[in-house]
Protein backbone atom coordinates (compact mmCIF):
# COMPACT_ATOMS: atom_id res chain seq x y z
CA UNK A 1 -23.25 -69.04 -36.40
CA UNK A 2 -21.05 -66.82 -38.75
CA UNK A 3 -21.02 -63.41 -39.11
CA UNK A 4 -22.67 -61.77 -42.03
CA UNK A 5 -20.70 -59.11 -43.79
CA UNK A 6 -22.99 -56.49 -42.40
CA UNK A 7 -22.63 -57.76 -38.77
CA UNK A 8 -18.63 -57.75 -39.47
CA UNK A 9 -18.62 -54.46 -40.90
CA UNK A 10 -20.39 -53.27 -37.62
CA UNK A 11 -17.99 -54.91 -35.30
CA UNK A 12 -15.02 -53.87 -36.78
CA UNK A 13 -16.17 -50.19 -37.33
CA UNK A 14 -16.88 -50.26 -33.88
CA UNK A 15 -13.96 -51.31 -32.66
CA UNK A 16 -11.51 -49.08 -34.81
CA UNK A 17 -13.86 -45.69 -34.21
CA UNK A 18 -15.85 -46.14 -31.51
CA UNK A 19 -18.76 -44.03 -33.44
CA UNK A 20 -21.33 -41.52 -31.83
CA UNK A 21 -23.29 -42.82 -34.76
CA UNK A 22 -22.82 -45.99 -37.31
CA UNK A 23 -25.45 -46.97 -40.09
CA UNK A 24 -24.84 -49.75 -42.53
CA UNK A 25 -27.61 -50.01 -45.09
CA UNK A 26 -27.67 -52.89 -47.53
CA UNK A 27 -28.02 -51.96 -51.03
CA UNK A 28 -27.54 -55.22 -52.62
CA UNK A 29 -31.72 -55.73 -54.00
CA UNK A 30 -31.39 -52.63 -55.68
CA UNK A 31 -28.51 -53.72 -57.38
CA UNK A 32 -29.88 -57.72 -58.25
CA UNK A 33 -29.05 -58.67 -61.85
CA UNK A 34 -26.65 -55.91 -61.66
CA UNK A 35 -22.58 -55.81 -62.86
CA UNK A 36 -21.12 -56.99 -59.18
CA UNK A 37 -24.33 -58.78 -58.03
CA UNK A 38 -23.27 -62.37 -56.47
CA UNK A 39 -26.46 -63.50 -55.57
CA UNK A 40 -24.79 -63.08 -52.19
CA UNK A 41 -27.44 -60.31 -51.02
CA UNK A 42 -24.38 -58.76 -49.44
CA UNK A 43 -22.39 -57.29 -52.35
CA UNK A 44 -23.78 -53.72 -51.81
CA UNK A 45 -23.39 -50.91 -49.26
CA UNK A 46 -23.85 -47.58 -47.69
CA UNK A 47 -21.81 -47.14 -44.42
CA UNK A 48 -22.66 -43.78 -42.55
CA UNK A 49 -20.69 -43.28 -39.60
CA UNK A 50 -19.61 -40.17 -37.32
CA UNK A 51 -16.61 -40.57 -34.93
CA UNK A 52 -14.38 -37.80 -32.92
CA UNK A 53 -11.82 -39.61 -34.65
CA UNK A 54 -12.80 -38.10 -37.79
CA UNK A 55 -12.45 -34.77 -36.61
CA UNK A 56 -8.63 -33.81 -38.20
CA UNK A 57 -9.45 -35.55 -41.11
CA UNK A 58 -10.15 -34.79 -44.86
CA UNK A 59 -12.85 -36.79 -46.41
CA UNK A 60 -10.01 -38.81 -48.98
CA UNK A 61 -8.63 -39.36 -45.08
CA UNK A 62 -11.56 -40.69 -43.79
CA UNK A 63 -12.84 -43.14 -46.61
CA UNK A 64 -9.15 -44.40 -46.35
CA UNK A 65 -9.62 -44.83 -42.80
CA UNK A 66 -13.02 -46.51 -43.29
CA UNK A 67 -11.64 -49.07 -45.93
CA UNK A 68 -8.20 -50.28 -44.18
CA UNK A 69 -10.76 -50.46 -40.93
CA UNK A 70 -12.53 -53.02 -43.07
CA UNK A 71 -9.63 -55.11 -44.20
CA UNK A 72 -10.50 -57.23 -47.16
CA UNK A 73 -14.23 -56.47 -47.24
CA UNK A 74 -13.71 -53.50 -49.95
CA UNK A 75 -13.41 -54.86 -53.22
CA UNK A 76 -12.75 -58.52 -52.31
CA UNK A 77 -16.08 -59.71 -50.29
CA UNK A 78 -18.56 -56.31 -51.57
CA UNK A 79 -18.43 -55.21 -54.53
CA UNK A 80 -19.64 -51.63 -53.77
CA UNK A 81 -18.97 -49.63 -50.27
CA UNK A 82 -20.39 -46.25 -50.14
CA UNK A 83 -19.42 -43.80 -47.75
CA UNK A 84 -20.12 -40.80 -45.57
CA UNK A 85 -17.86 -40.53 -42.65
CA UNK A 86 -17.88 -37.47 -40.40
CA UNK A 87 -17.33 -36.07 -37.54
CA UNK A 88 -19.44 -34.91 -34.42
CA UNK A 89 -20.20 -31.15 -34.66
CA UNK A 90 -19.61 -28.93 -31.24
């Protein structure tokens, strides 16, 4: 069976950061009927994720970091991505 787009935003978040902590909340019923809504049920997002990788990073840095870790999900396959990256505190 295929991945969903929450299951591939998992893996590949994974992979790239290697988080102490990763959330990915779908948003897409609050949004039905909605500009951006596909009928998909995966067009909307919150990704919350915490990684030592994070830790030399602004937050522009880390949203970047976040979206080219994702590929072509941003803006081609969900409509909306939300994000709160961060890093571990001592």
């Amino acid at each position: 069976m295929a991945e969903t787009v929450q299951q591939e935003m998992e893996r590949l978040l994974t992979e790239e950061f290697s988080p102490t902590r990763l959330e990915i909340v779908n948003d897409s019923a609050k949004h039905h009927g909605h500009a951006g809504d596909d009928d998909s049920g995966e067009s909307h997002f919150t990704v919350v994720i915490e990684a030592p990788a994070f830790a030399d990073m602004s937050r522009v840095e880390r949203q970047r970091a976040v979206n080219r870790a994702l590929g072509d999900i941003p803006g081609d396959r969900v409509h909306a991505l939300a994000i709160q990256a961060s890093a571990p505190t001592p």
